[in-house]
Each structure stands twice: as structure tokens, then as C-alpha cells.
C-alpha atoms as a PDB file:
ATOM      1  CA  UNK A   1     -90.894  25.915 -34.233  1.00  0.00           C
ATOM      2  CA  UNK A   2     -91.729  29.334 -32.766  1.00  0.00           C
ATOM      3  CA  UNK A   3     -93.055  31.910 -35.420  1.00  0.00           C
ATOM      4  CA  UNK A   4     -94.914  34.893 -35.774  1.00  0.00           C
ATOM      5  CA  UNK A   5     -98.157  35.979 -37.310  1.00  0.00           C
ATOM      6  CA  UNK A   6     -96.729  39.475 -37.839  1.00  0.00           C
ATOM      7  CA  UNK A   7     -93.182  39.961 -36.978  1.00  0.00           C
ATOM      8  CA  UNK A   8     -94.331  43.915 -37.175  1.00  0.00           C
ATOM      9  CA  UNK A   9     -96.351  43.484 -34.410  1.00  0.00           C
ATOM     10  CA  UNK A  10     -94.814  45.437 -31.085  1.00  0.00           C
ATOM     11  CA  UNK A  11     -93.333  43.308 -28.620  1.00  0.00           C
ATOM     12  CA  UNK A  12     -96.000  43.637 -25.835  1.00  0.00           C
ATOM     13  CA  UNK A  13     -98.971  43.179 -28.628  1.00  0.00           C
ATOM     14  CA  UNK A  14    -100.898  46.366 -29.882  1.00  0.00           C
ATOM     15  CA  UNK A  15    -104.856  47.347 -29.299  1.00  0.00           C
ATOM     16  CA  UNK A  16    -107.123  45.425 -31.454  1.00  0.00           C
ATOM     17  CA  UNK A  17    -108.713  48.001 -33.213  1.00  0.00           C
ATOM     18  CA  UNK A  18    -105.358  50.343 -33.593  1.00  0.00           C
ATOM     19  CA  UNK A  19    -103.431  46.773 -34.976  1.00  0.00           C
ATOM     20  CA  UNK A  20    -106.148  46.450 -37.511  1.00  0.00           C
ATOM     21  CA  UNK A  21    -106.357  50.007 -38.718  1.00  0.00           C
ATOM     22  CA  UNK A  22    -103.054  50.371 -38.826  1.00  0.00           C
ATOM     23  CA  UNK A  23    -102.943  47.166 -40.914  1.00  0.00           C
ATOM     24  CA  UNK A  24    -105.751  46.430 -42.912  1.00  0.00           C
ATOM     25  CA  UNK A  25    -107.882  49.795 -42.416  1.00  0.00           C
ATOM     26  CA  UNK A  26    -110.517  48.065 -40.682  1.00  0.00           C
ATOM     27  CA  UNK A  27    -111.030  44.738 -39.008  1.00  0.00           C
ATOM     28  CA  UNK A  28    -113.738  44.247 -41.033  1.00  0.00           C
ATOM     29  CA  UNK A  29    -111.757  40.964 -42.446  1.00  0.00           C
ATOM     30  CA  UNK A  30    -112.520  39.081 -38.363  1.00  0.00           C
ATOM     31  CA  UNK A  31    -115.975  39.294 -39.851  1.00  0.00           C
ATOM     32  CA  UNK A  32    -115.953  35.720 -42.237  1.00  0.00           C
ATOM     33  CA  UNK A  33    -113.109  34.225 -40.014  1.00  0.00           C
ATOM     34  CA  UNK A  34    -113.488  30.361 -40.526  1.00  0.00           C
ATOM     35  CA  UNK A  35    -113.268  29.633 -36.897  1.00  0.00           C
ATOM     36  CA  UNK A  36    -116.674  31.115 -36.561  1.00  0.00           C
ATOM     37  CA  UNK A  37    -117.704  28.245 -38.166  1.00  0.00           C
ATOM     38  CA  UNK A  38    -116.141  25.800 -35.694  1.00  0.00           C
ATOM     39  CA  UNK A  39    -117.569  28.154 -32.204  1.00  0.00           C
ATOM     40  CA  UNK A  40    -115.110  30.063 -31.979  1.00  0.00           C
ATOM     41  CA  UNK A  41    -116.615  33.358 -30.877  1.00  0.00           C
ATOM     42  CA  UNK A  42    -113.947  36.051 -30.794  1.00  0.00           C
ATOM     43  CA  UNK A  43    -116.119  37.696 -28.559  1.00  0.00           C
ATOM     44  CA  UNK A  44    -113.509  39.620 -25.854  1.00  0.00           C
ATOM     45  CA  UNK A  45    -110.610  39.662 -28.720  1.00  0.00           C
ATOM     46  CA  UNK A  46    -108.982  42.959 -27.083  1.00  0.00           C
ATOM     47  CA  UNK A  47    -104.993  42.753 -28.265  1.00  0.00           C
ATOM     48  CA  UNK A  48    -103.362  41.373 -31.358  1.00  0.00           C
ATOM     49  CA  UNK A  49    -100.830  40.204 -29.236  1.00  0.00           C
ATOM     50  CA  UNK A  50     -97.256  39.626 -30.294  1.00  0.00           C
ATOM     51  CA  UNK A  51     -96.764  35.703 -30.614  1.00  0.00           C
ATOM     52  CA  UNK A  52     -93.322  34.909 -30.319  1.00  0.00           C
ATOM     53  CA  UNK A  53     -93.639  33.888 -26.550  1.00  0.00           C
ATOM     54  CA  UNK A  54     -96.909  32.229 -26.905  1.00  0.00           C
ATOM     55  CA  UNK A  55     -96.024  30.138 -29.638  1.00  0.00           C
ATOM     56  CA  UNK A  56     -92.456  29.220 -27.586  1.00  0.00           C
ATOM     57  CA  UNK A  57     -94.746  28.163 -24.894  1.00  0.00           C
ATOM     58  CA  UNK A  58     -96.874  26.066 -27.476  1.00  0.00           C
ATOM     59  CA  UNK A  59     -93.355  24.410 -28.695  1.00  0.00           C
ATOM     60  CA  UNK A  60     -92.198  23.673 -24.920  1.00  0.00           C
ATOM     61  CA  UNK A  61     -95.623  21.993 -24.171  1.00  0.00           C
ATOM     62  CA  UNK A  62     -95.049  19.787 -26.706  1.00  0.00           C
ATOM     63  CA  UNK A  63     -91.649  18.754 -25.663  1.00  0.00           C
ATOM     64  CA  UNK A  64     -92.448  18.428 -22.652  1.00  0.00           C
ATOM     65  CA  UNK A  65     -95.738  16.712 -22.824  1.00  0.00           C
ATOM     66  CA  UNK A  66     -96.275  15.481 -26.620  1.00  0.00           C
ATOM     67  CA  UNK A  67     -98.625  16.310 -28.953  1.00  0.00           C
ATOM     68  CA  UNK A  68    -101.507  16.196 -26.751  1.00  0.00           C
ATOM     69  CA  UNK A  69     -99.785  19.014 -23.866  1.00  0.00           C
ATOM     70  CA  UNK A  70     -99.534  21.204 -26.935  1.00  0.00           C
ATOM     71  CA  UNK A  71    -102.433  20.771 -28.537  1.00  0.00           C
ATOM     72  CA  UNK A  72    -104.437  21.900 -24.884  1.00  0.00           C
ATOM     73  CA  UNK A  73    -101.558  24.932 -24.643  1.00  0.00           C
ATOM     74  CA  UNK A  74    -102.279  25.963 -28.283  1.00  0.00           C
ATOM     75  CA  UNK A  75    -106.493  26.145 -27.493  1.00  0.00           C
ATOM     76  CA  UNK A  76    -106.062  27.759 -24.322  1.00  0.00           C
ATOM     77  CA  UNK A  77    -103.635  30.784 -25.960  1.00  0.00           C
ATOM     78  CA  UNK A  78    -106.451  31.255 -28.330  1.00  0.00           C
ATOM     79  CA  UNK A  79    -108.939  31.241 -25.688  1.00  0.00           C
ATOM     80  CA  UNK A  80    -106.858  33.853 -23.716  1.00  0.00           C
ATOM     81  CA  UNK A  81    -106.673  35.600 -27.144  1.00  0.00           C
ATOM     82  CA  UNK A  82    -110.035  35.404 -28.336  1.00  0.00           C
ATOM     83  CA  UNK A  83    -112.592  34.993 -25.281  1.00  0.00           C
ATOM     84  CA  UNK A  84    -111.155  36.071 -22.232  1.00  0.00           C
ATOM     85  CA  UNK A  85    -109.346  39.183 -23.572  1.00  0.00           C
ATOM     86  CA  UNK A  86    -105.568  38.658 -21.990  1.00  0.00           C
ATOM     87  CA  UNK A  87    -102.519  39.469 -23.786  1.00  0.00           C
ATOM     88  CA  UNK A  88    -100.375  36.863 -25.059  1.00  0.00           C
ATOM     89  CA  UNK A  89     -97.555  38.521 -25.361  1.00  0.00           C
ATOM     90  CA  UNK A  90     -97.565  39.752 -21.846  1.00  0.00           C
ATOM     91  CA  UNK A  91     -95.223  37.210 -19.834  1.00  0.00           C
ATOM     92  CA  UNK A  92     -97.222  37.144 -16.834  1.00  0.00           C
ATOM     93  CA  UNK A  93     -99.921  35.890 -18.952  1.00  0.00           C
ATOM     94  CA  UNK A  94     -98.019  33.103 -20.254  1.00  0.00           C
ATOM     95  CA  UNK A  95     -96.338  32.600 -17.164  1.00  0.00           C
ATOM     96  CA  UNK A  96     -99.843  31.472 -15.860  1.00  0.00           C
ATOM     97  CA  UNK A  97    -100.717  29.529 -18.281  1.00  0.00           C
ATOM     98  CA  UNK A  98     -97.521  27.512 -18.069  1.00  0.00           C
ATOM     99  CA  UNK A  99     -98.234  26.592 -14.404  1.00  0.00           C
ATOM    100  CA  UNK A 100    -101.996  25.849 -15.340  1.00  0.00           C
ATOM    101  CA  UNK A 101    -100.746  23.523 -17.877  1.00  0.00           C
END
């Protein structure tokens, strides 16, 4: 079922750094993240992006293609996210991603 991480997030996402002064003072909490652990670099993490779309894309995937179609739509939003520095909340975005998928 479609959530969000922070239904005070803008609509179109907000600026990494601005989201996490604004929230936590600092973004100083990214720093022990546990998917570090796993690889996960966060390296190009640009927008803490609003993820009511992204995570109705991630519910559609798996309706449409089971578990494993939403399982691949889920890693590549977080690889958008986290590595290549797009904006999940940004419908063109998604809209891509949908037709890669």
C-alpha cells in the first residue's frame, strides 16, 4: 500500500541538505545508515524526494508483475534516489522508470 516516509515532505521532493536541516539540523544521521553495510553508497543522494508516487509505482509493479516486478521497481527507485541523483517524486522520473520496467 502506498505510504510516505514524511508526509511533510513537499510534493515535488525538497534539496537534500535544506530537507535535513530543516528536519533533523544536520544530516549527520545518513552517516551510520545500515544500508552502508549492505553497498549501498548514497553517493549522488541530491533530493529527499516526496514518495507517494514512487511507492504507487512500487505497488503497481507488483500487481502487475508479482513480487519479483516490485522487488526490481523498489531497488531501482532507491538507485535513482541514492546513486544517480533523480527525483522520485518528479513524474517524468517515474514515468521512465515505468517503461524501463
Amino acid at each position: 500500500r502506498p505510504f510516505f516516509i514524511d508526509p511533510g515532505t513537499q510534493p515535488d521532493g525538497e534539496e537534500y541538505n535544506a530537507y535535513n536541516r530543516r528536519r533533523w539540523g544536520s544530516d549527520g544521521w545518513t552517516y551510520s545508515l545500515p544500508g552502508k553495510r549492505e553497498g549501498t553508497k548514497f553517493r549522488n543522494w541530491k533530493v529527499w524526494p516526496n514518495t507517494l508516487l514512487a511507492s504507487r509505482l512500487i505497488h503497481r509493479a507488483g500487481v502487475e508483475g508479482g513480487w519479483q516486478l516490485q522487488h526490481k521497481a523498489k531497488g531501482r527507485v532507491f538507485e535513482l534516489i541514492y546513486e544517480e541523483g533523480k527525483n522520485a517524486s518528479d513524474l517524468a522520473v517515474l514515468a521512465a522508470l515505468a517503461n524501463e520496467l
